[in-house]
N, C-alpha and C. Protein backbone atom coordinates (compact mmCIF):
# COMPACT_ATOMS: atom_id res chain seq x y z
N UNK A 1 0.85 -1.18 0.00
CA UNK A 1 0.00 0.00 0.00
C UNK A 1 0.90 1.23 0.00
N UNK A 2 0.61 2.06 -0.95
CA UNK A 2 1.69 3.22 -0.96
C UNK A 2 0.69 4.26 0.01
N UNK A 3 1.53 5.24 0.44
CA UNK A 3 1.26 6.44 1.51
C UNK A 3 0.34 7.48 0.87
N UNK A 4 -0.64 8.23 1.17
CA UNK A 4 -1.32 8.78 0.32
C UNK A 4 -0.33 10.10 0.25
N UNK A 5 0.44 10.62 0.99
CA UNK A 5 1.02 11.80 0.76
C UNK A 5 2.81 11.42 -0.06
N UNK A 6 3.17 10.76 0.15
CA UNK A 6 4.47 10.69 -0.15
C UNK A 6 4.78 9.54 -0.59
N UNK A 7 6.02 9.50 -1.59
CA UNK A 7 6.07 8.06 -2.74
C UNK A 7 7.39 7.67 -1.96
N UNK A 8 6.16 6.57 -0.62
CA UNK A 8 6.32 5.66 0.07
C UNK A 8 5.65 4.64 0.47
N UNK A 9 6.12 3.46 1.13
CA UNK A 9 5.23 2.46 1.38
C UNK A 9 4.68 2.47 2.77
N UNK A 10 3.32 2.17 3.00
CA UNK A 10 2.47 2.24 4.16
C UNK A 10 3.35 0.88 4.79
N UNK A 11 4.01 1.04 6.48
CA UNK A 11 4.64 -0.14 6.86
C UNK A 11 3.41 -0.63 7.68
N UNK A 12 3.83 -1.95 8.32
CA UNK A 12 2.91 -3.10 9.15
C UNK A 12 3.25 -2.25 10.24
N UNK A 13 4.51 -1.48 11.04
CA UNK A 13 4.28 -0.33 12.30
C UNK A 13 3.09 0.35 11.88
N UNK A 14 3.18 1.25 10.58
CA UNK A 14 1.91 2.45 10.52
C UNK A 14 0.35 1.69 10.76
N UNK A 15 0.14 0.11 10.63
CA UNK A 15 -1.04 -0.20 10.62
C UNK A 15 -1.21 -0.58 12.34
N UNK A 16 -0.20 -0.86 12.83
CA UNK A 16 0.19 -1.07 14.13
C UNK A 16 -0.50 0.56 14.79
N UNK A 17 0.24 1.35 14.63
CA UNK A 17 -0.03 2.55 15.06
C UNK A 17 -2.15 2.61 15.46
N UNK A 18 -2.08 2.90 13.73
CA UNK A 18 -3.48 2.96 13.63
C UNK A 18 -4.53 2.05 14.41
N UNK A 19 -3.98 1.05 14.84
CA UNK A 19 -4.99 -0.10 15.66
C UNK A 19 -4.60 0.57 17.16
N UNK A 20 -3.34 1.09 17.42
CA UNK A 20 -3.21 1.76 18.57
C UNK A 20 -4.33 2.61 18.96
N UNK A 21 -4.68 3.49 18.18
CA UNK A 21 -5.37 4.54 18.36
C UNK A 21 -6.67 4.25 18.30
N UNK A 22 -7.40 3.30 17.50
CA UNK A 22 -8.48 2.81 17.48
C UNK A 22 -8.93 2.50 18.64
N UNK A 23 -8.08 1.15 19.20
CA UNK A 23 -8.34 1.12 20.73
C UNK A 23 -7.98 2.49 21.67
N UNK A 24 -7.42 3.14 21.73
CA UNK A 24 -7.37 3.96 22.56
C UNK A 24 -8.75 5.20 22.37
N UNK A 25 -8.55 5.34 21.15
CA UNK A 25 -9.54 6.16 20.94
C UNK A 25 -11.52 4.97 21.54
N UNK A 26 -11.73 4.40 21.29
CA UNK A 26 -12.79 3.28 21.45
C UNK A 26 -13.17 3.44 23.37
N UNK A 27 -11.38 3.03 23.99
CA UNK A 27 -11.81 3.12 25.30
C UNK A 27 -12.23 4.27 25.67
N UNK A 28 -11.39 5.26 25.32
CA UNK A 28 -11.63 6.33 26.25
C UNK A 28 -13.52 6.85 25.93
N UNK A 29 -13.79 6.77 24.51
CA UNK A 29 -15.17 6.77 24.55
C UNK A 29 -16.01 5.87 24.99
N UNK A 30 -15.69 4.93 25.46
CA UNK A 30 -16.07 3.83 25.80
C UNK A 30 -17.13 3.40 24.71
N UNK A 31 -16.61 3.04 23.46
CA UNK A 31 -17.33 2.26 22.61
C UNK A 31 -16.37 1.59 21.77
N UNK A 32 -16.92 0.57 21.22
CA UNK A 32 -16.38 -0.59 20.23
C UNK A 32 -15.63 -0.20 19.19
N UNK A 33 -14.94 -0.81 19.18
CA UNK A 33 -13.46 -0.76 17.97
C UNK A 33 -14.38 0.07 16.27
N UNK A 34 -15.03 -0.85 16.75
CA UNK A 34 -16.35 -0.95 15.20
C UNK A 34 -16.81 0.45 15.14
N UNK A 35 -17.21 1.11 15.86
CA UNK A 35 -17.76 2.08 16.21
C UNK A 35 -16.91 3.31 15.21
N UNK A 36 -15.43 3.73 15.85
CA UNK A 36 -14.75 4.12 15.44
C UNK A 36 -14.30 4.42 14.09
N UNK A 37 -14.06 2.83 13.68
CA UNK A 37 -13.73 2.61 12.30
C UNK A 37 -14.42 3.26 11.58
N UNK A 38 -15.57 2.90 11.41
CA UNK A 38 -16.73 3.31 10.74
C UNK A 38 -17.31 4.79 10.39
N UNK A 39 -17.15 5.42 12.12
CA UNK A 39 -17.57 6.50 11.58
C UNK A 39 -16.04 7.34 11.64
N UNK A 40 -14.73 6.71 11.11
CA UNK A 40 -13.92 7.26 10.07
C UNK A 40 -14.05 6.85 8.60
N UNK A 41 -13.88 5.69 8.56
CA UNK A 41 -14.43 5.45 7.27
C UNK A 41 -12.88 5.05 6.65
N UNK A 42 -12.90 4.92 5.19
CA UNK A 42 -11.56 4.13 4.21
C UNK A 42 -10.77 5.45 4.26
N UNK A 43 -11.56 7.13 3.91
CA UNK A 43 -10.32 8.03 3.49
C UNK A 43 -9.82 8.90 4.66
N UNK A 44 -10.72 8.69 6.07
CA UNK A 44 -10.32 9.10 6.98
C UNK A 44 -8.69 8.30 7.88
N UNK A 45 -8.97 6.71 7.24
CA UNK A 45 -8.02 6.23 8.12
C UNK A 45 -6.91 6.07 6.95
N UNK A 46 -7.32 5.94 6.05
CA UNK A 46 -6.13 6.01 5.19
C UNK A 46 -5.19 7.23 5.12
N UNK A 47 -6.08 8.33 5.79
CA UNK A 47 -4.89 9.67 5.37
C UNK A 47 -4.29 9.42 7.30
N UNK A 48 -5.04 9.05 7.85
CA UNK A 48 -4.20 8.49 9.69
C UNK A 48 -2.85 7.75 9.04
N UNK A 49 -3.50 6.60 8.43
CA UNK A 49 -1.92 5.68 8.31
C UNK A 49 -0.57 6.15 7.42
N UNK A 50 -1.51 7.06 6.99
CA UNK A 50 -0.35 7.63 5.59
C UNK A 50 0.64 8.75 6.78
N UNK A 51 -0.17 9.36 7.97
CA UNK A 51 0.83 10.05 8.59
C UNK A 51 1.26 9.78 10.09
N UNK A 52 1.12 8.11 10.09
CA UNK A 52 1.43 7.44 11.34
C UNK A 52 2.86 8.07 11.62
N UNK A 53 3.53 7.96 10.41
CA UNK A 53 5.18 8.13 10.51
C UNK A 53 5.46 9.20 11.63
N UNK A 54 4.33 10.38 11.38
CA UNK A 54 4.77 11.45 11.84
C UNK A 54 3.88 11.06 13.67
N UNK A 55 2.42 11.30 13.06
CA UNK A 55 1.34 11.00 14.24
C UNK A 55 2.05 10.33 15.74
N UNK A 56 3.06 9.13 15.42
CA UNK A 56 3.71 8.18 17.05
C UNK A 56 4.49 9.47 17.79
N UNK A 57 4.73 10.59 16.85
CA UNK A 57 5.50 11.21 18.27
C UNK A 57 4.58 12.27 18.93
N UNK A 58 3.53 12.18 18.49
CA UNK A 58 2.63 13.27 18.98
C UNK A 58 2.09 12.45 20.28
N UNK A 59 1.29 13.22 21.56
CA UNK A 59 1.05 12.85 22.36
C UNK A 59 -0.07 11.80 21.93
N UNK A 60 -0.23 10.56 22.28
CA UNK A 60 -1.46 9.49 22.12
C UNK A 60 -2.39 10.26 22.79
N UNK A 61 -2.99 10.93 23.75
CA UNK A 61 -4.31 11.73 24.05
C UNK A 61 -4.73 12.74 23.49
N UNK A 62 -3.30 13.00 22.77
CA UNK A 62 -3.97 14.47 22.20
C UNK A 62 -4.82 14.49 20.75
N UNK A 63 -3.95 12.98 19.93
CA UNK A 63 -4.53 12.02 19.10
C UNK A 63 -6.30 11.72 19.41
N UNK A 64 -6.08 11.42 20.32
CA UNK A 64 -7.45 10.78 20.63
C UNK A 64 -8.48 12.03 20.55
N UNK A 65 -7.94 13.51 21.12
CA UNK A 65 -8.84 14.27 21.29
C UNK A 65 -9.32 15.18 19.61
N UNK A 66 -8.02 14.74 19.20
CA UNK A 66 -8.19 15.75 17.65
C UNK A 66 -9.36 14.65 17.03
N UNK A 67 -8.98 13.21 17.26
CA UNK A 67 -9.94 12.65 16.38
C UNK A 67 -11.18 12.48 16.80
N UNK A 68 -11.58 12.84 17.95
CA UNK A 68 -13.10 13.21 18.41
C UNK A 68 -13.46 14.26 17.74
N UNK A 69 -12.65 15.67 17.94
CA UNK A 69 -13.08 16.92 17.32
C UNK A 69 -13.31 16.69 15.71
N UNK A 70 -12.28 16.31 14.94
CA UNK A 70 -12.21 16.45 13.70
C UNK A 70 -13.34 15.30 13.04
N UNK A 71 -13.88 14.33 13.83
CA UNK A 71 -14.72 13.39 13.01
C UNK A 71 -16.21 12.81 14.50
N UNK A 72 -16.26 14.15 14.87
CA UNK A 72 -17.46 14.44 15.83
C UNK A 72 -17.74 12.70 16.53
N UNK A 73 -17.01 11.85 17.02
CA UNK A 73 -16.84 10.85 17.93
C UNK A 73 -17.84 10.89 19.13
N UNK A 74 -18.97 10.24 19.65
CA UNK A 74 -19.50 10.56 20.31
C UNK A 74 -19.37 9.24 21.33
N UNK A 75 -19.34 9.56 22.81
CA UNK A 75 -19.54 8.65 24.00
C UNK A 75 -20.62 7.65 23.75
N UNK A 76 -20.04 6.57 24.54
CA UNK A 76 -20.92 5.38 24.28
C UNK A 76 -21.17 4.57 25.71
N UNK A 77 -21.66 3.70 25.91
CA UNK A 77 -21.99 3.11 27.35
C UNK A 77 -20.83 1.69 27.15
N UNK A 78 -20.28 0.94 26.57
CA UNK A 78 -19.42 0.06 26.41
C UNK A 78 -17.96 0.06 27.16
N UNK A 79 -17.85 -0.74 27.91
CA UNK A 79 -16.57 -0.66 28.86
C UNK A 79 -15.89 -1.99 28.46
N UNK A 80 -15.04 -2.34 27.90
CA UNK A 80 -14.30 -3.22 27.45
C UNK A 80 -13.57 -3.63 28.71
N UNK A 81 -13.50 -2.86 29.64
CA UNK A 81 -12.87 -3.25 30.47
C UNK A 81 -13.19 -3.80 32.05
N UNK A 82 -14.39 -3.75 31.65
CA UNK A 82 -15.05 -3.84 32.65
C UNK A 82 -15.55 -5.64 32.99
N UNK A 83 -15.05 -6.55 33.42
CA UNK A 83 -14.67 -7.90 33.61
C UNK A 83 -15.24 -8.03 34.95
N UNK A 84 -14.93 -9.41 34.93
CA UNK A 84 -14.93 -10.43 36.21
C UNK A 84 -13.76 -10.40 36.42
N UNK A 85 -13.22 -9.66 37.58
CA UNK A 85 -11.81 -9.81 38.07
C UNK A 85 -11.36 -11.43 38.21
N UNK A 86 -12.24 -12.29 38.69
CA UNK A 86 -11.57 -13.08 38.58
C UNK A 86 -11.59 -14.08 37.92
N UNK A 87 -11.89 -13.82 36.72
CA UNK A 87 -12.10 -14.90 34.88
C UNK A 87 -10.82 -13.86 34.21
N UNK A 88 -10.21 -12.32 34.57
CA UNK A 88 -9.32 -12.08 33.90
C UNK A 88 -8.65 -10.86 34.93
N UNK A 89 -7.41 -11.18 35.19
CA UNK A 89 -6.31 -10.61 36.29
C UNK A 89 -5.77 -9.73 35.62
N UNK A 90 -5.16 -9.45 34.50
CA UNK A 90 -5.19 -8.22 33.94
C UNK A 90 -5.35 -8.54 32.43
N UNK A 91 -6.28 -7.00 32.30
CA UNK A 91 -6.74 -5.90 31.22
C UNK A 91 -5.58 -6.01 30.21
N UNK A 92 -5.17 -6.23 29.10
CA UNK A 92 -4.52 -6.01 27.86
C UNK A 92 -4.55 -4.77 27.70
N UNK A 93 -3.41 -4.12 27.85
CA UNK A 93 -3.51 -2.47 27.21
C UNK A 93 -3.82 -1.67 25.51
N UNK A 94 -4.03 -0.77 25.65
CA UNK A 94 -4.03 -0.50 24.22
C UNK A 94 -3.28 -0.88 22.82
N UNK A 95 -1.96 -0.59 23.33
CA UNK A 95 -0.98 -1.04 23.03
C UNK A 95 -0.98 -2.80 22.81
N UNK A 96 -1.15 -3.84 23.66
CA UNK A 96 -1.50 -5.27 23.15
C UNK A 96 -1.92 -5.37 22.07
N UNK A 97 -3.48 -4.60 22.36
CA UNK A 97 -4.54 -5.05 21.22
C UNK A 97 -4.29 -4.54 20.46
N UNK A 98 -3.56 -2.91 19.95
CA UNK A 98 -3.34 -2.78 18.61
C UNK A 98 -2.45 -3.89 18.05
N UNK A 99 -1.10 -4.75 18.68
CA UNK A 99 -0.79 -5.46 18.02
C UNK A 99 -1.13 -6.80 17.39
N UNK A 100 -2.53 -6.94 18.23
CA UNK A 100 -2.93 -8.17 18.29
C UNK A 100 -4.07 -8.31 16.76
N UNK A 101 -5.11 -6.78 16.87
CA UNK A 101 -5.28 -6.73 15.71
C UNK A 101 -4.69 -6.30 14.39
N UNK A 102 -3.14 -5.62 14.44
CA UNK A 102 -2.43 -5.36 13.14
C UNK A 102 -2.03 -6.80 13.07
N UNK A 103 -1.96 -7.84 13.68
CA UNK A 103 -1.56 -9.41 13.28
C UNK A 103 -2.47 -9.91 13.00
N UNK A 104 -3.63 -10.03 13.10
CA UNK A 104 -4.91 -10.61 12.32
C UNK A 104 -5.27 -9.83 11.33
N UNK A 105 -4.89 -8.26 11.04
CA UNK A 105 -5.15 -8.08 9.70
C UNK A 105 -4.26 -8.16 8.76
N UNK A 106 -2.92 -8.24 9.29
CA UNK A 106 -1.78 -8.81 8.58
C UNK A 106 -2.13 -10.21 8.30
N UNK A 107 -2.39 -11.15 8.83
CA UNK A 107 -2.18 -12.47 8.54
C UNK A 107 -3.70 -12.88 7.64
N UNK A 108 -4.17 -12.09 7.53
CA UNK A 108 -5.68 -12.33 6.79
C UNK A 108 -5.98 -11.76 5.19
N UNK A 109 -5.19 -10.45 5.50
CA UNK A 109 -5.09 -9.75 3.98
C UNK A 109 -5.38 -10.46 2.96
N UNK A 110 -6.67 -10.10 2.38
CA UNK A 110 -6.84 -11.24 1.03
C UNK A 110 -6.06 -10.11 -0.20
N UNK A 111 -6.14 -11.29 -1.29
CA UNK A 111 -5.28 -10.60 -2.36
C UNK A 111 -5.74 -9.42 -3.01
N UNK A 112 -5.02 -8.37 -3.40
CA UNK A 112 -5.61 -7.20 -3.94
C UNK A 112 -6.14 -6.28 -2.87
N UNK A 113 -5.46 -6.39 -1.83
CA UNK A 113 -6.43 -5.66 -0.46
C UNK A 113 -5.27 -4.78 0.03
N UNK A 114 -5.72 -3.56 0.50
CA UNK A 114 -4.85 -2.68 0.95
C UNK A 114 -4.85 -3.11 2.75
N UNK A 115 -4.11 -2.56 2.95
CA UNK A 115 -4.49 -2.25 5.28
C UNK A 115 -5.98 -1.83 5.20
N UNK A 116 -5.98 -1.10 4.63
CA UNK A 116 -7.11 -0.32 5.12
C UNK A 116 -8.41 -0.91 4.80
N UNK A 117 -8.42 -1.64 4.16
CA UNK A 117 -9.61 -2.36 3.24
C UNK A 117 -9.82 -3.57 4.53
N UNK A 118 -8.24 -4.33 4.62
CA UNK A 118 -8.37 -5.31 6.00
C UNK A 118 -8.83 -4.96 6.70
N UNK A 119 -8.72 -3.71 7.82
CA UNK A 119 -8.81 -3.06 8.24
C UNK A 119 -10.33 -3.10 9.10
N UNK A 120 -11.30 -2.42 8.11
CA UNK A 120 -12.52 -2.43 8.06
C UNK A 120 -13.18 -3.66 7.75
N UNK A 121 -12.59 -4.82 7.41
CA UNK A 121 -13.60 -6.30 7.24
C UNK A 121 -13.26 -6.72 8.61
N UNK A 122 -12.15 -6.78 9.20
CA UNK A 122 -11.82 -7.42 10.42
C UNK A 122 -12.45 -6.54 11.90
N UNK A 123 -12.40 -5.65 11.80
CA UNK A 123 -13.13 -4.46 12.85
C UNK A 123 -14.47 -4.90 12.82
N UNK A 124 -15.01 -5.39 12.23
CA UNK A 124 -16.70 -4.96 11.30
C UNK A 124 -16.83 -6.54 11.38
N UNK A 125 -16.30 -7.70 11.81
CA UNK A 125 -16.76 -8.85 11.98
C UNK A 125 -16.81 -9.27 13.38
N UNK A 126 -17.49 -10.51 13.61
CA UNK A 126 -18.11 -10.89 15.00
C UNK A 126 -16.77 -11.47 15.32
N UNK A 127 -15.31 -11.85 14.94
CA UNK A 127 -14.48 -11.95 15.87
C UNK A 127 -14.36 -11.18 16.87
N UNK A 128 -14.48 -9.98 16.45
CA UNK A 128 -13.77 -8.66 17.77
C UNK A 128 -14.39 -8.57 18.82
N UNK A 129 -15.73 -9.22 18.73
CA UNK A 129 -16.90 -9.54 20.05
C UNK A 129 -15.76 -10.48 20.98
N UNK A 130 -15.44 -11.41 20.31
CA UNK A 130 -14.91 -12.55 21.03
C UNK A 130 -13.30 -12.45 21.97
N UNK A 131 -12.75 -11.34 20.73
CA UNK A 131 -11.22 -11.14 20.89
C UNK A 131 -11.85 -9.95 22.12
N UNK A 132 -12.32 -8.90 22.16
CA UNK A 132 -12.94 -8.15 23.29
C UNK A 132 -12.83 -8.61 24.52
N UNK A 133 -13.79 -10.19 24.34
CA UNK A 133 -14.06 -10.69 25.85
C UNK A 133 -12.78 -10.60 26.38
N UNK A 134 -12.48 -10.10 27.26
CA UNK A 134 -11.48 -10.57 28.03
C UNK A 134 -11.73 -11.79 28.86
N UNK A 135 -12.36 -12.22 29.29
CA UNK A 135 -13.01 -13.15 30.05
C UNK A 135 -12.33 -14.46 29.47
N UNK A 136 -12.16 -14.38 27.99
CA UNK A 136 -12.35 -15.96 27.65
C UNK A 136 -10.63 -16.18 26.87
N UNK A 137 -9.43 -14.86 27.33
CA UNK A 137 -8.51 -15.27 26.98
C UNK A 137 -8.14 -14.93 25.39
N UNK A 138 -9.16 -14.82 23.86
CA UNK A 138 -8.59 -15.44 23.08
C UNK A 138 -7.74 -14.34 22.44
N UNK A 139 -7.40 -13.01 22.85
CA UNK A 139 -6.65 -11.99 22.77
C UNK A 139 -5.31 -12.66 22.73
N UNK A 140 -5.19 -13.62 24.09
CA UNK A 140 -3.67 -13.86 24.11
C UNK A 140 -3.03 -15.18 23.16
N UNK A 141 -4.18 -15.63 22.78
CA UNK A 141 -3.42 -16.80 21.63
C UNK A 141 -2.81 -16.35 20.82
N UNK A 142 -2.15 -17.11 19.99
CA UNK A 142 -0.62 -16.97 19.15
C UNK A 142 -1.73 -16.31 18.05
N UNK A 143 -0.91 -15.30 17.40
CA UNK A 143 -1.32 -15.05 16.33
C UNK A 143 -2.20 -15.93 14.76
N UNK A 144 -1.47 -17.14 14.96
CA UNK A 144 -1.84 -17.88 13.39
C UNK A 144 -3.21 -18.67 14.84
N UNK A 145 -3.51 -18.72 15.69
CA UNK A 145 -4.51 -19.58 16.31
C UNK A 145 -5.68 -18.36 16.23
N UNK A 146 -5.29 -16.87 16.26
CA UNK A 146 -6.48 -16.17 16.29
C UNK A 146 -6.85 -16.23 14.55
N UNK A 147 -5.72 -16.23 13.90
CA UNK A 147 -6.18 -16.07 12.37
C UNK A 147 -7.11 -16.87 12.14
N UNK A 148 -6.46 -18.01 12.28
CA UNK A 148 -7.37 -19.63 11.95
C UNK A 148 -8.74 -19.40 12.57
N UNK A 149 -8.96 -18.82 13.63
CA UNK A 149 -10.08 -18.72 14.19
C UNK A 149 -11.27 -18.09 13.29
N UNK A 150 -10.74 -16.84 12.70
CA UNK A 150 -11.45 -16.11 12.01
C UNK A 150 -11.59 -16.86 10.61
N UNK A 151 -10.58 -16.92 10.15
CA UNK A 151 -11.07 -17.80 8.63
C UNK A 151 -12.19 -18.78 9.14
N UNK A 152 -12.40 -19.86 10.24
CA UNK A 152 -12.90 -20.41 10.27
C UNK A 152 -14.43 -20.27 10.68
N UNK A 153 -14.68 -18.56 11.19
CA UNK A 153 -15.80 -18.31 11.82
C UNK A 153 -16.01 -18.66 13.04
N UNK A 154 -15.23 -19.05 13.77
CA UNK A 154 -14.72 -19.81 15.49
C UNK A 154 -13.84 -19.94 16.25
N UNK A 155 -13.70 -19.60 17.37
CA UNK A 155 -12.60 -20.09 17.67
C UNK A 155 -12.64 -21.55 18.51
């Protein structure tokens, strides 16, 4: 995937990044990954990943707050974090789960598909219900066990 501003290539960090912020941006509103995506949309996150390069040294809250302002983000009742202390001892940080979903949209990419296209099929499917639960662990499986999961519709 080339960069929309500069004749460069979009890296697997910049999609990394972008799942950073998704979740971060998601918790602090307390709504779903899905949520987010969506109401950015393909040319909103595509011009994010095109300036991840720059975006990682900027403060991550201040990120979060421009992209409320600039794409009117509204609060939600959803607490991702909000568990059975004792079905899950600790919370996965933002940081986890962006890597956890730039590895399931890395490892899923069908052919002819940009990040961003992954992106939005994997956000937007009933895995992320499951990968969410914290309760049931499947955040922390190996990468090719969450892939398999999803190709298969199960884990």
């Amino acid at each position: 995937m080339r960069n929309k501003y500069f004749d460069e290539l979009v890296t697997e960090n910049d999609l990394f990044y972008v799942c950073f912020m998704i979740e971060k941006t998601s918790r602090f509103l307390h709504q779903r990954n899905q949520y987010v995506v969506n109401q950015l949309g393909y040319d909103h996150l595509y011009h994010l990943i095109s300036v991840a390069n720059v975006l990682h040294s900027d403060n991550p809250d201040k990120v979060v707050h421009d992209l409320m302002d600039e794409y009117k983000l509204e609060y939600g009742s959803f607490h991702v974090e909000n568990v059975n202390s004792e079905l899950c001892s600790r919370i996965p940080t933002e940081l986890d789960m962006g890597k956890v979903y730039a590895r399931l949209i890395i490892d899923t990419l069908l052919p002819n598909e940009d990040y961003i296209q992954g992106l939005i099929r994997i956000y937007n499917d009933a895995i992320c219900c499951v990968i969410d639960d914290y309760t049931n662990g499947a955040y922390y499986e190996p990468s090719y066990v969450i892939a398999r999961a999803y190709k298969n519709g199960e884990f």
